[in-house]
Protein backbone atom coordinates (compact mmCIF):
# COMPACT_ATOMS: atom_id res chain seq x y z
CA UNK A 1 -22.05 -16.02 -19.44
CA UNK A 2 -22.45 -12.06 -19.19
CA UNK A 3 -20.38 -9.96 -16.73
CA UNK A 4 -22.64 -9.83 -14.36
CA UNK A 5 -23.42 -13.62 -13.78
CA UNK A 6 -19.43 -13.60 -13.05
CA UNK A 7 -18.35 -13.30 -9.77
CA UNK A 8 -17.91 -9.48 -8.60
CA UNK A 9 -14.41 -8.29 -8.99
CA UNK A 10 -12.16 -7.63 -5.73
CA UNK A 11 -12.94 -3.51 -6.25
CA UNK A 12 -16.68 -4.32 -6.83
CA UNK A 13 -16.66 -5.84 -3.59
CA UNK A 14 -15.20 -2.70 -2.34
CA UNK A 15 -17.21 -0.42 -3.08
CA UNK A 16 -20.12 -2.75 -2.28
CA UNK A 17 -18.93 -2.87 1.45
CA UNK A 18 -18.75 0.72 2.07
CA UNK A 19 -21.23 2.27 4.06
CA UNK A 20 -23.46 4.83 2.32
CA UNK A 21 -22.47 8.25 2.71
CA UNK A 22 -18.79 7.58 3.99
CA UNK A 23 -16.16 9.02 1.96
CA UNK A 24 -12.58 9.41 1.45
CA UNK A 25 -12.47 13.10 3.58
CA UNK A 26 -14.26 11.29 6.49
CA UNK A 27 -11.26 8.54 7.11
CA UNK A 28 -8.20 9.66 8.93
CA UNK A 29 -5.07 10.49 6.47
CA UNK A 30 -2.25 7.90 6.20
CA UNK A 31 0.83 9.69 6.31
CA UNK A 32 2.79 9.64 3.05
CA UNK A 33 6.72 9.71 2.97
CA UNK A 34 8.01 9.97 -0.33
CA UNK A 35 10.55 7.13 -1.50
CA UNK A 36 13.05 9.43 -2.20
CA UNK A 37 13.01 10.88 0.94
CA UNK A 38 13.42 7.68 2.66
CA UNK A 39 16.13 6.64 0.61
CA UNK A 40 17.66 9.41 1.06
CA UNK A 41 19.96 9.06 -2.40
CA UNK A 42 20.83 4.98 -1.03
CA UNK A 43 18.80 2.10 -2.12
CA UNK A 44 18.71 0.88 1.58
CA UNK A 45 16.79 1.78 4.61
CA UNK A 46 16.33 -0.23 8.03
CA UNK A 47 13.39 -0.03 9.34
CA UNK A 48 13.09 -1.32 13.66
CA UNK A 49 9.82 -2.25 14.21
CA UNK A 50 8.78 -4.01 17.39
CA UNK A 51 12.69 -5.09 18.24
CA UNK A 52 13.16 -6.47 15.03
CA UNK A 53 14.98 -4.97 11.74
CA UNK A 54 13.56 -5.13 8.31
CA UNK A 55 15.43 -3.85 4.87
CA UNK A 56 13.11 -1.99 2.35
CA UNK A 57 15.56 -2.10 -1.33
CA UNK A 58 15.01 -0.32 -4.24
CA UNK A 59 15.20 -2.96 -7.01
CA UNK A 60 17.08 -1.64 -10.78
CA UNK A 61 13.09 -1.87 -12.06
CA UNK A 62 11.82 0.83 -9.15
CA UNK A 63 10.07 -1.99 -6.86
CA UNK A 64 10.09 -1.87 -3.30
CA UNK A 65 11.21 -5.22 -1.47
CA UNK A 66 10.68 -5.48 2.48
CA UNK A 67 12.85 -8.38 3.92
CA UNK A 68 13.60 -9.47 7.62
């Protein structure tokens, strides 16, 4: 079986579902808060959303775990 009788990988399908022409420039920007900044030196932050709390941690390994 060759790669290409395999079914397409998730980016494959992607960049097969873009429209022609679009590009990254032409999409609105997401804004970007650095971790650091949101920690602000803790390894806590609560975030209210919609009346309801949520805790994003900082694990010891540097992964981010959202929990209600």
């Amino acid at each position: 079986m060759t790669r290409e009788d395999q079914e397409p990988t998730k980016s494959r399908v992607h960049q097969e579902a873009r429209a022609p022409g679009t590009d990254r420039e032409q999409r609105p920007q997401i804004p970007r808060i650095d971790s650091a900044t949101l920690f602000n030196g803790g390894q806590r932050v609560l975030i209210h959303h919609r009346g309801e709390d949520y805790q994003l941690r900082a694990t010891r390994q540097g992964k981010l775990i959202l929990t209600k």
